[in-house]
Every structure is written in C-alpha cells, then in structure tokens.
C-alpha atoms as a PDB file:
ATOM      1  CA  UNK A   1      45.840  24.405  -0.354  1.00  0.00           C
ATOM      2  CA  UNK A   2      44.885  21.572  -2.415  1.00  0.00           C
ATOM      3  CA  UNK A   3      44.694  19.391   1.042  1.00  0.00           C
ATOM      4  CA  UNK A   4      42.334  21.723   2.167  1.00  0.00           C
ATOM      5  CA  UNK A   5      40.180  21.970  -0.960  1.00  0.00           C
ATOM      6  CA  UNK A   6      39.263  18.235  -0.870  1.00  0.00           C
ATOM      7  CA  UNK A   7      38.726  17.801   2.913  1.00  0.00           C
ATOM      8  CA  UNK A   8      36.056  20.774   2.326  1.00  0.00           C
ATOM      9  CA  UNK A   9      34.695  18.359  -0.698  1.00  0.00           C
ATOM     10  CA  UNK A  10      34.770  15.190   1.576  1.00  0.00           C
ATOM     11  CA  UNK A  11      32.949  17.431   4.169  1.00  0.00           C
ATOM     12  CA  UNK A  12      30.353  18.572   2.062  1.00  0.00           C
ATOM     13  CA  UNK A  13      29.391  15.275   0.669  1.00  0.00           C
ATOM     14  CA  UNK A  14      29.279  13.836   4.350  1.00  0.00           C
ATOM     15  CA  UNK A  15      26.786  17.238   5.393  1.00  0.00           C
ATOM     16  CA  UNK A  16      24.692  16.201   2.394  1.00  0.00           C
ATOM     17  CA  UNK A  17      24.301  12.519   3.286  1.00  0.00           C
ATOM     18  CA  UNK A  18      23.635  13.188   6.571  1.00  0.00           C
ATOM     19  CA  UNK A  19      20.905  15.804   6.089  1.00  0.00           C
ATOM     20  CA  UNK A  20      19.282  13.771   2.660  1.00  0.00           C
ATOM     21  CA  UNK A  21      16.342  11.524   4.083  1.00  0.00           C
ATOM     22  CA  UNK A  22      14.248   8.148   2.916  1.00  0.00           C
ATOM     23  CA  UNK A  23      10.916   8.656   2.435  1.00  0.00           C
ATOM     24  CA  UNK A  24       9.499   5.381   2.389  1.00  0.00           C
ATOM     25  CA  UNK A  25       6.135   5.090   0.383  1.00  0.00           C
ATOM     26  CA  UNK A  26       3.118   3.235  -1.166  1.00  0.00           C
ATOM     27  CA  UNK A  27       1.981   3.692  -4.692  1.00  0.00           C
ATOM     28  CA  UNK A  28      -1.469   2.343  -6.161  1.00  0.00           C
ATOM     29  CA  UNK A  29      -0.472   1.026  -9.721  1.00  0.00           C
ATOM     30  CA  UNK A  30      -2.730   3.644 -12.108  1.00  0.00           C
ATOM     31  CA  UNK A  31       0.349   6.062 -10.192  1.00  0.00           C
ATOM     32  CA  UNK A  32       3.429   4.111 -11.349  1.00  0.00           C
ATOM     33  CA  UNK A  33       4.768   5.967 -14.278  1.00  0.00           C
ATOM     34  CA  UNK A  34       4.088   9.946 -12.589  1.00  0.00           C
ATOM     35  CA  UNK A  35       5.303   8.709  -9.306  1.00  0.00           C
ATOM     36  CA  UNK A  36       8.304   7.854 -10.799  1.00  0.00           C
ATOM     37  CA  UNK A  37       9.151  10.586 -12.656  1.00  0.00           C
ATOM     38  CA  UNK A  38       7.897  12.817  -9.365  1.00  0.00           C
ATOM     39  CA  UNK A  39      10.128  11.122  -6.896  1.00  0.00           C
ATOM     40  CA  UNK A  40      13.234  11.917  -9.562  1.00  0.00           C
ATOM     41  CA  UNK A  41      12.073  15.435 -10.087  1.00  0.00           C
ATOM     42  CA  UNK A  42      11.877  15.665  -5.890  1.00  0.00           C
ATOM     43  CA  UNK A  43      14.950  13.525  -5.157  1.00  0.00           C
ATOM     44  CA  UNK A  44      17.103  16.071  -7.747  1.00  0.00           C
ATOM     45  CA  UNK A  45      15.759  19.240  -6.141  1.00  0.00           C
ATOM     46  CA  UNK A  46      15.780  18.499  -2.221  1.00  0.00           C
ATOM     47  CA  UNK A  47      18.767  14.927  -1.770  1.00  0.00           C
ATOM     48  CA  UNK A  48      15.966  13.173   0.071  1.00  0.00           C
ATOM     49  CA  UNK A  49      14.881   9.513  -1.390  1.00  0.00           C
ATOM     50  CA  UNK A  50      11.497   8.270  -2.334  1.00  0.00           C
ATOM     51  CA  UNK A  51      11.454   4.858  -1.815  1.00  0.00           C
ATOM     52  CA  UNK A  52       8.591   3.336  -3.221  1.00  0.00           C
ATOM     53  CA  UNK A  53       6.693   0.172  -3.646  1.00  0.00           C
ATOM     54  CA  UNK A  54       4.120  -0.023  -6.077  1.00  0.00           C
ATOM     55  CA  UNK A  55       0.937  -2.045  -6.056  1.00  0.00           C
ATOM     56  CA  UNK A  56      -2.687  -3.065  -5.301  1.00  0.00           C
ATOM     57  CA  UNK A  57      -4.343  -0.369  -2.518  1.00  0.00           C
ATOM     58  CA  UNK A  58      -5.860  -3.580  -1.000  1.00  0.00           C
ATOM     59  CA  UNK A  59      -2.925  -5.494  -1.023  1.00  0.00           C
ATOM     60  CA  UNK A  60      -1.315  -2.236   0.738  1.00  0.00           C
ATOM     61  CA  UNK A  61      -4.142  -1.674   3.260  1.00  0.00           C
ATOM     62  CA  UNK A  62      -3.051  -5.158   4.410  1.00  0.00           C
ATOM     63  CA  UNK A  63       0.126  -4.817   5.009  1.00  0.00           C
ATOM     64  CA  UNK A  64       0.095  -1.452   6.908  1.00  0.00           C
ATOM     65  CA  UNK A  65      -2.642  -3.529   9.574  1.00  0.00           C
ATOM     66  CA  UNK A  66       0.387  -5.985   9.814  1.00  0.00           C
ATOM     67  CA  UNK A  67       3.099  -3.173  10.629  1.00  0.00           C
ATOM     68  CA  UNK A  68       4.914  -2.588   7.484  1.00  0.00           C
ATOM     69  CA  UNK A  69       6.683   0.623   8.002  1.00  0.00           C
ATOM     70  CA  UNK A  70       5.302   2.944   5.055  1.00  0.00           C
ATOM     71  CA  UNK A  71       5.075   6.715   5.891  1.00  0.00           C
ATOM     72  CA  UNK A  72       2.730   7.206   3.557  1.00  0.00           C
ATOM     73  CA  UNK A  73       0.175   5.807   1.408  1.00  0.00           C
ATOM     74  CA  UNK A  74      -0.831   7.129  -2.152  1.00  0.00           C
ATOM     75  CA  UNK A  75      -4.085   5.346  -2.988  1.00  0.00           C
ATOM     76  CA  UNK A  76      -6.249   4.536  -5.671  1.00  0.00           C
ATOM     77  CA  UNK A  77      -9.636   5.382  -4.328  1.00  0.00           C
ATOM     78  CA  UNK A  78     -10.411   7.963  -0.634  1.00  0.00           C
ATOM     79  CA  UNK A  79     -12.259   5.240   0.961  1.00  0.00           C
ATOM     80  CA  UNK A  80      -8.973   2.870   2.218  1.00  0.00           C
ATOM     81  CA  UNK A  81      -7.132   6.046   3.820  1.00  0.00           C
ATOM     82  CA  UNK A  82     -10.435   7.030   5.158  1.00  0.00           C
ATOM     83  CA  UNK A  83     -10.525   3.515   6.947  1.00  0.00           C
ATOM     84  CA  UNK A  84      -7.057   3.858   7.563  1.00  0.00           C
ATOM     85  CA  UNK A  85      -7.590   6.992   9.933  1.00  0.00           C
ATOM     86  CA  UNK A  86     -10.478   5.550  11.524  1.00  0.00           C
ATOM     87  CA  UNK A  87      -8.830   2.608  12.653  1.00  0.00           C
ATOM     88  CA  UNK A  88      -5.795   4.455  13.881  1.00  0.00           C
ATOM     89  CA  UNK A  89      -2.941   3.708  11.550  1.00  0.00           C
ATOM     90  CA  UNK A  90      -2.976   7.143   9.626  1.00  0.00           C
ATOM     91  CA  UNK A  91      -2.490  10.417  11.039  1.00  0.00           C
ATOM     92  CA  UNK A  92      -5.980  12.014  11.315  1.00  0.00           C
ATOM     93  CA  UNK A  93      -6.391  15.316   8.776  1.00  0.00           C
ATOM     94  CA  UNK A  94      -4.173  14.221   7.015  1.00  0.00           C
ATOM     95  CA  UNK A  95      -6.327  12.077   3.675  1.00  0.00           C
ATOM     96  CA  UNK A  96      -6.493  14.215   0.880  1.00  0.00           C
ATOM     97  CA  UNK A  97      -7.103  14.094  -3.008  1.00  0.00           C
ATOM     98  CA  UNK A  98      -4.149  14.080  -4.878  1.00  0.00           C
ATOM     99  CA  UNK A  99      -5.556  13.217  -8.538  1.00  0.00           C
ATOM    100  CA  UNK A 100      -8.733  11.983  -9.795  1.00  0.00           C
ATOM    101  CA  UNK A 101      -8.596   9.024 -12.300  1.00  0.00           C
ATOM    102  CA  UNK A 102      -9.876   8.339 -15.621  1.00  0.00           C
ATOM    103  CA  UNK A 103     -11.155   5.721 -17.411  1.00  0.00           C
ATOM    104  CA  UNK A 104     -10.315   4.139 -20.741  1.00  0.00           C
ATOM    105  CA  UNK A 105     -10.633   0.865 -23.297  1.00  0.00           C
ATOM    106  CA  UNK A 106      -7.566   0.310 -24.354  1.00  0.00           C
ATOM    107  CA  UNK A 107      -6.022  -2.235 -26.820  1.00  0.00           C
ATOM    108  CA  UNK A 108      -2.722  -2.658 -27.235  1.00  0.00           C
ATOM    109  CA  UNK A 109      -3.034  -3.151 -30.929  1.00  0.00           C
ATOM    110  CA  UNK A 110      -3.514  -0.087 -32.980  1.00  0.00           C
ATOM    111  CA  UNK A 111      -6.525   1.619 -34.632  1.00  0.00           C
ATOM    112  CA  UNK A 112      -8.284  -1.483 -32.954  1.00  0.00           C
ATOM    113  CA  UNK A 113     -10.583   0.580 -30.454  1.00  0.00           C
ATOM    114  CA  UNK A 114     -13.794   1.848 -32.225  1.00  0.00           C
ATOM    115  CA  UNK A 115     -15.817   4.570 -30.328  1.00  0.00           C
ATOM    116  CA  UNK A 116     -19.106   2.882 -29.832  1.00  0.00           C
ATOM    117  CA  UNK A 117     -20.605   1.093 -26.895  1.00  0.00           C
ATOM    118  CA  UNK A 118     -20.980  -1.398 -28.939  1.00  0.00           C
ATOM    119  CA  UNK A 119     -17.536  -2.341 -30.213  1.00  0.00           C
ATOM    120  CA  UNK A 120     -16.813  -4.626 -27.168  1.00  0.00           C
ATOM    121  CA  UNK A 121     -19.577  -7.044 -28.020  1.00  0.00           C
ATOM    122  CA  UNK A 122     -18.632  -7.745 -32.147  1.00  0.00           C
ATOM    123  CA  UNK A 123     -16.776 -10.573 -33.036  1.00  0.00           C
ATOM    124  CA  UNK A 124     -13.371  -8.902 -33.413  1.00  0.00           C
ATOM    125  CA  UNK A 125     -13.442  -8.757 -29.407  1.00  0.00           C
ATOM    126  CA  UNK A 126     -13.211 -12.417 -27.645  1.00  0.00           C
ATOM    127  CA  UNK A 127     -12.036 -11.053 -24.440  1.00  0.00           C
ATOM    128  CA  UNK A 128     -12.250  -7.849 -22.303  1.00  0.00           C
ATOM    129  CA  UNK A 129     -10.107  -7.433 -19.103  1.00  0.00           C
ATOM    130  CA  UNK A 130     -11.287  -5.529 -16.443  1.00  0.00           C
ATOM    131  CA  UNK A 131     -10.818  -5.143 -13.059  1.00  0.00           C
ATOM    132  CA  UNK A 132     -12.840  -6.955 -10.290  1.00  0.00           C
ATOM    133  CA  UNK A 133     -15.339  -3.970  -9.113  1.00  0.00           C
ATOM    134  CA  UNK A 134     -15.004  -5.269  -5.582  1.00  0.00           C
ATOM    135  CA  UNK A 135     -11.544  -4.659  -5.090  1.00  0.00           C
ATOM    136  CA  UNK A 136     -10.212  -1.700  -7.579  1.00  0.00           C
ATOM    137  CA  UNK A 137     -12.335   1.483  -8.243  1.00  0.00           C
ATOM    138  CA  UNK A 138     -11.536   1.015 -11.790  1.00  0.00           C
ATOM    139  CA  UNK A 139     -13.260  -1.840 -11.962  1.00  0.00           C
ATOM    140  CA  UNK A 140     -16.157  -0.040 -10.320  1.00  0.00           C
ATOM    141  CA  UNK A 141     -15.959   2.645 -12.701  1.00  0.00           C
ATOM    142  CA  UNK A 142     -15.856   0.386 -15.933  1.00  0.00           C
ATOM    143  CA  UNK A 143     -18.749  -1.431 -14.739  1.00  0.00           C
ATOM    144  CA  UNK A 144     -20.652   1.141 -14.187  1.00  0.00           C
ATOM    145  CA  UNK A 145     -19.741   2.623 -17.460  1.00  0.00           C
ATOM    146  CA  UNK A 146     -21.369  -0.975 -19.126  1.00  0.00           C
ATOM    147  CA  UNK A 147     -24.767  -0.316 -17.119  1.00  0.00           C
ATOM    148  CA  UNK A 148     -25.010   2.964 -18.746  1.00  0.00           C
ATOM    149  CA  UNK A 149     -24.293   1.458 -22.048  1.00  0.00           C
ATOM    150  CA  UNK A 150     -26.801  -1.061 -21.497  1.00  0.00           C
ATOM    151  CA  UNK A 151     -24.629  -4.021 -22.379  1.00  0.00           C
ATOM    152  CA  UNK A 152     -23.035  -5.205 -19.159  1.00  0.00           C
ATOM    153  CA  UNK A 153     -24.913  -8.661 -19.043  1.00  0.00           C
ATOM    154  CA  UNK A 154     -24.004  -9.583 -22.335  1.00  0.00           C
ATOM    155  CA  UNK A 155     -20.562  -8.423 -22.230  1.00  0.00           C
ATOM    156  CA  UNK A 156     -19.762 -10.156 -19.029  1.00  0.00           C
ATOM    157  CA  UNK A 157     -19.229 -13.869 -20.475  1.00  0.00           C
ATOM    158  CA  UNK A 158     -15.974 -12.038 -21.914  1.00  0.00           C
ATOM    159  CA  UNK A 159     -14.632 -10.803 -18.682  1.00  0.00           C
ATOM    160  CA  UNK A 160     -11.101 -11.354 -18.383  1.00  0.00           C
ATOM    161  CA  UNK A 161     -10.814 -10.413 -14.417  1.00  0.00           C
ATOM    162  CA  UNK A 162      -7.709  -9.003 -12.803  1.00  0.00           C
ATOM    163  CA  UNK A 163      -7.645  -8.222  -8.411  1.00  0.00           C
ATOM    164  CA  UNK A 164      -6.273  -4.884  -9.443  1.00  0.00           C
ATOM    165  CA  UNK A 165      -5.329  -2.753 -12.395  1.00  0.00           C
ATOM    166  CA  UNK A 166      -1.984  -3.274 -12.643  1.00  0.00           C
ATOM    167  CA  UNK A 167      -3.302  -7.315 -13.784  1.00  0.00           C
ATOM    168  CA  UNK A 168      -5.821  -5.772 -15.806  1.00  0.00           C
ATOM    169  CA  UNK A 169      -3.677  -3.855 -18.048  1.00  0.00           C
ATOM    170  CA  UNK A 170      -1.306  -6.785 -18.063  1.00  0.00           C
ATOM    171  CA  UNK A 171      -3.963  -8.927 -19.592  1.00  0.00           C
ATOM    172  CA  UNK A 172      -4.575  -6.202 -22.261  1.00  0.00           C
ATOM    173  CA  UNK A 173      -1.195  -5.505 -22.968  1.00  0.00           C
ATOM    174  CA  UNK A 174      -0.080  -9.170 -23.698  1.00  0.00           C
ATOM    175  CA  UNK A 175      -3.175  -9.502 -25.505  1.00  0.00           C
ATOM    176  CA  UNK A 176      -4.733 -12.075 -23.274  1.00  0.00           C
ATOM    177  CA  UNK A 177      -7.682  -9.728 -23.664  1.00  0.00           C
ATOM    178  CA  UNK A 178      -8.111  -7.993 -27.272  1.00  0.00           C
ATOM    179  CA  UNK A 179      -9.383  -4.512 -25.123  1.00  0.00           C
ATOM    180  CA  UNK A 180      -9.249  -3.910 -21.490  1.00  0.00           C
ATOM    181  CA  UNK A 181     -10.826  -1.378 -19.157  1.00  0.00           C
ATOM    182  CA  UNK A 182      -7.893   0.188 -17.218  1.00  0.00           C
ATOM    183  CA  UNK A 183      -6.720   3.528 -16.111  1.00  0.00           C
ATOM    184  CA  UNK A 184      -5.852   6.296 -18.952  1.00  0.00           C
ATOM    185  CA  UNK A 185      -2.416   7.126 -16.883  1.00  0.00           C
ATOM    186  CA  UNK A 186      -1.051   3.127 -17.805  1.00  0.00           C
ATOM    187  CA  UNK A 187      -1.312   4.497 -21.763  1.00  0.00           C
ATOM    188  CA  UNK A 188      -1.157   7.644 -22.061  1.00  0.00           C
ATOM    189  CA  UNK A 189       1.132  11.014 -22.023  1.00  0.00           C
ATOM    190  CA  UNK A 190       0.976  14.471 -23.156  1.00  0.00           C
ATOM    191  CA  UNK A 191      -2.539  13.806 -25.106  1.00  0.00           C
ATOM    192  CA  UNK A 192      -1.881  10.960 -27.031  1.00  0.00           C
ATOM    193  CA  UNK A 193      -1.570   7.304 -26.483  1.00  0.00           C
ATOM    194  CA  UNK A 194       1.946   6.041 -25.265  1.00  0.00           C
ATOM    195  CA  UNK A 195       0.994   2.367 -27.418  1.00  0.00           C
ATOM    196  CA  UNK A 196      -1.826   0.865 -28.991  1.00  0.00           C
ATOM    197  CA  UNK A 197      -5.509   2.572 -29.418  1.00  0.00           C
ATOM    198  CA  UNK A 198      -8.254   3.519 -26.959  1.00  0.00           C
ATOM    199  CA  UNK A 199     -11.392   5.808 -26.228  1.00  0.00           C
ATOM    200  CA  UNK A 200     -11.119   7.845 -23.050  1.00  0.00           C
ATOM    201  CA  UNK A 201     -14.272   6.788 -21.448  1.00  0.00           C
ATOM    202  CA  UNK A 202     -16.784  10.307 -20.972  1.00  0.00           C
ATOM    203  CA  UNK A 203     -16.514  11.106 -17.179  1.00  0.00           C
ATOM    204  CA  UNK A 204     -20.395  10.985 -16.609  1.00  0.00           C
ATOM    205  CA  UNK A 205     -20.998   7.401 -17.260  1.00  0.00           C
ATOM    206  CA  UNK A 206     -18.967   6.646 -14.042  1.00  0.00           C
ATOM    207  CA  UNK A 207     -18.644   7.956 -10.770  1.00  0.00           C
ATOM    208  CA  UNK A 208     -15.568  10.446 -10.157  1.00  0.00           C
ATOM    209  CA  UNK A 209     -12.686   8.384  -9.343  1.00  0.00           C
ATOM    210  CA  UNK A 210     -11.089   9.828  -5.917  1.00  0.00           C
ATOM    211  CA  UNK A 211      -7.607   8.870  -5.451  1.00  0.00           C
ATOM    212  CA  UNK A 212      -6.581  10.447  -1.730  1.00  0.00           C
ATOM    213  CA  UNK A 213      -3.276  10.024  -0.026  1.00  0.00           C
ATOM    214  CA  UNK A 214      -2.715   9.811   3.567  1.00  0.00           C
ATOM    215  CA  UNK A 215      -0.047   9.976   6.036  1.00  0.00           C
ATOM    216  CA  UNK A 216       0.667   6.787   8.088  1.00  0.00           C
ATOM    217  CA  UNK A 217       1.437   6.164  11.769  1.00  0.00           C
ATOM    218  CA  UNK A 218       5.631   6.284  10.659  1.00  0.00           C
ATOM    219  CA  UNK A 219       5.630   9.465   9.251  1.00  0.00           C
ATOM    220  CA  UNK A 220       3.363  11.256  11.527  1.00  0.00           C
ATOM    221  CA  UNK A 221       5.095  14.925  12.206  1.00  0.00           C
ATOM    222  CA  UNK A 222       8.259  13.539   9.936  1.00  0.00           C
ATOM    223  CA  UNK A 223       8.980  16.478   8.355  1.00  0.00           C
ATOM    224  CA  UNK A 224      10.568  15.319   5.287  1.00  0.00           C
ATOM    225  CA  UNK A 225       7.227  13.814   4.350  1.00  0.00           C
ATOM    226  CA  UNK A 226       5.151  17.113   4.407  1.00  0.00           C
ATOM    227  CA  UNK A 227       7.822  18.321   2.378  1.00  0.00           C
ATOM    228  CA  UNK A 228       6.816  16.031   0.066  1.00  0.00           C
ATOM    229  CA  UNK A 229       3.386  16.029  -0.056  1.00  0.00           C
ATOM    230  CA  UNK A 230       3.238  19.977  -0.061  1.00  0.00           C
ATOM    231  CA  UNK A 231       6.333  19.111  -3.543  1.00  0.00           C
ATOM    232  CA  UNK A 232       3.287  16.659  -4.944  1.00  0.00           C
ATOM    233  CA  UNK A 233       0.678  19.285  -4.107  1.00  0.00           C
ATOM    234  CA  UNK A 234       1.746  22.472  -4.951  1.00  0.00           C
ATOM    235  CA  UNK A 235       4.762  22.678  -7.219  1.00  0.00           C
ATOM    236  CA  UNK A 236       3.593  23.617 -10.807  1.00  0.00           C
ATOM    237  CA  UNK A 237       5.847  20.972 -12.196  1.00  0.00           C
ATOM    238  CA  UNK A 238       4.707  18.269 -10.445  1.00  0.00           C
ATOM    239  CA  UNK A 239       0.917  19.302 -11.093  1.00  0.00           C
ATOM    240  CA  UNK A 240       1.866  19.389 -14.936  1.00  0.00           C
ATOM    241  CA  UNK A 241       3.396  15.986 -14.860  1.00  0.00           C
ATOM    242  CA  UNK A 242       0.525  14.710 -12.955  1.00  0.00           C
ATOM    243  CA  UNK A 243      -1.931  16.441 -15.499  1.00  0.00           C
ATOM    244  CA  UNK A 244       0.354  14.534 -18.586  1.00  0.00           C
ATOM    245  CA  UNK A 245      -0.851  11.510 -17.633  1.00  0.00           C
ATOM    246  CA  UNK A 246      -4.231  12.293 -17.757  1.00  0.00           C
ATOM    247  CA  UNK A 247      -5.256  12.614 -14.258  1.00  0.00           C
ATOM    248  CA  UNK A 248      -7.841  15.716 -13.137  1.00  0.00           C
ATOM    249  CA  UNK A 249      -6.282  17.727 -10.270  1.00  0.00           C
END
C-alpha cells in the first residue's frame, strides 16, 4: 500500500513538471518590482515559470532584431512594440496597454522634496538626474514637465543623465544626484513612499505615459503566454498590485 502511495506521489510530481511551462520575458525597469511580485503570484497559481530579464526597452528592442528568444516584451512606452510589429518580429494585434506610468522627483533623503517648481533650482539641489528624453519616455515626460514650469534652461546645467530609468534612479538613490526625475513605481507602494521624499508630478504637465506589451515572433500562438497576459490583464489581483505601485490601468 505504502509502495503504491509514493509511486502515485513520484507520478504526480513528474505530470506537474511536464505540463508547468517557461515563459521567457522582457521587462522595462519602471516594471521591476510588480513584475516580480506578478510572476510569483502567476507561477503559485498555474506551475508555469516567468523568466524574466529586466532592463532598458531600447536595449531590448535590440536584442530581439538580433534573435534573442523572448516571447514577449513588456515595454516602457507603445511606440517600440508598435515598431516591433511593423517590422515583423511581434505578432500583429497583439500590442496593448498594460499600465500607464507616472512621474515623480524623488530624493532619497527624507522631507528633502519641496512641492514647488522651483525647488530644483535653490542651492540645496547641485544635481538632478533624469533620464535622456531621447531614449526613455520618462525622460520625455520630465522634460516636458520643466517646459511647463518654465525652468528647463536653467535647470539643465544640473542634469545628471542616465540612457534609461533604471540609471536614473540609481543616480538618485546613491545620491549622485540630490533629486531625480524617475518613475513613481521605483519608490512607491500602497500610497506612500517605499524610501526617501518626493512630489508625484500632476499628470497634465506631461504627456500620458503609454507602456504597451506585445507578443514576439517565439511566443506567437504559445498558449501559455496568453495565459499570461489575459493573468496580467484581467485578474483583480494582479490589477491591484499593478495599481500599488502607482501605475493607471
């Protein structure tokens, strides 16, 4: 009987491994910390894996024109998985919105962040990191937040520029920079700041920023993927968590 009980358990854990799948995917950086906590939430409920790799869109968008096998790519802006289906690498219908970012000035040392448009060009603030505007659509979004200010020509001899926003925070978090420009989900969880002090930027001084995700040429018709994505999209849970950090849905 006993003999019997454990080649049932040995069979069970074989039927599991052999119907669990790897998802294999690409994270913008603002998406670290709810990715993370999404892929453990999915992982528990379904035995599939996320593996993911975390990092610049651009840097990303690079490697998926040289071949690198991601399945899918969750972005940081809609306009690099709109190229991506254009040119053929992304299954077409398939680039949606799955969060729209926000914007804040954040410093990692508290009750340092004043709420006035102002406050980055006093004395108390030598350097400001923030994103180059060409590359990461938070650094779009905090420039255009200066031009509405009407200080983005004198602030600029303080720029502290990072290629994306996972450098940008860095800079502000190891206080190359005394305040930073980076996105609300790196500090921030349940409506308060994880660390330091910032001002969540007011939505209409920038442009709404779009952050779609799109299925690549490997995962095309895999269904474990649109699993996924419909987990990501629909599941209250995952919505909430998404929401904690900040993001608009």
């Amino acid at each position: 009987m006993k003999q019997s009980l454990l080649l049932l358990a040995v069979a069970a854990i074989f039927s599991t491994s052999a119907d669990a799948a790897d998802i294999n995917i690409a994270v913008a950086a603002n998406f670290t910390a709810p990715m993370k906590e999404l892929a453990a939430m999915y992982e528990k409920e379904t035995g599939n894996k996320i593996l993911a790799s975390y990092g610049a869109t651009g840097a990303f968008y690079a490697q998926i024109k040289n071949g690198a096998p991601y399945q899918v790519l969750f972005a940081a802006d809609a306009k690099t998985p709109a190229k991506i289906v254009k040119e053929g690498l992304g299954a077409e219908g398939t680039n949606k919105v799955y969060a729209y970012g926000k914007l804040v000035l954040w410093s990692a040392a508290p009750d340092f962040v004043k709420e006035d448009k102002n406050f980055i060009l006093s004395d108390k603030v030598k350097k400001i990191a923030v994103a180059n505007p060409k590359l990461a659509p938070y650094g779009e979004a905090a420039y255009q937040t200066m031009t509405a200010w009407g200080n983005l020509k004198k602030a600029e001899p303080k720029f502290v520029t990072g290629d994306n926003i996972g450098k940008t925070f860095q800079y502000a978090k190891t206080a190359n920079a005394q305040v930073g420009f980076v996105a609300l989900s790196q500090v921030f969880k349940d409506g308060k700041m994880t660390s330091g002090s910032g001002w969540i930027i007011p939505t209409d001084l920038y442009q709404p920023i779009r952050q779609d995700v799109v299925v690549l040429k490997p995962g095309k018709g895999n269904k474990e993927v649109a699993d996924f994505l419909k987990f990501v999209e629909t599941n209250p849970q995952a919505k909430k968590l998404i929401e904690s950090y900040g993001y608009g849905l």
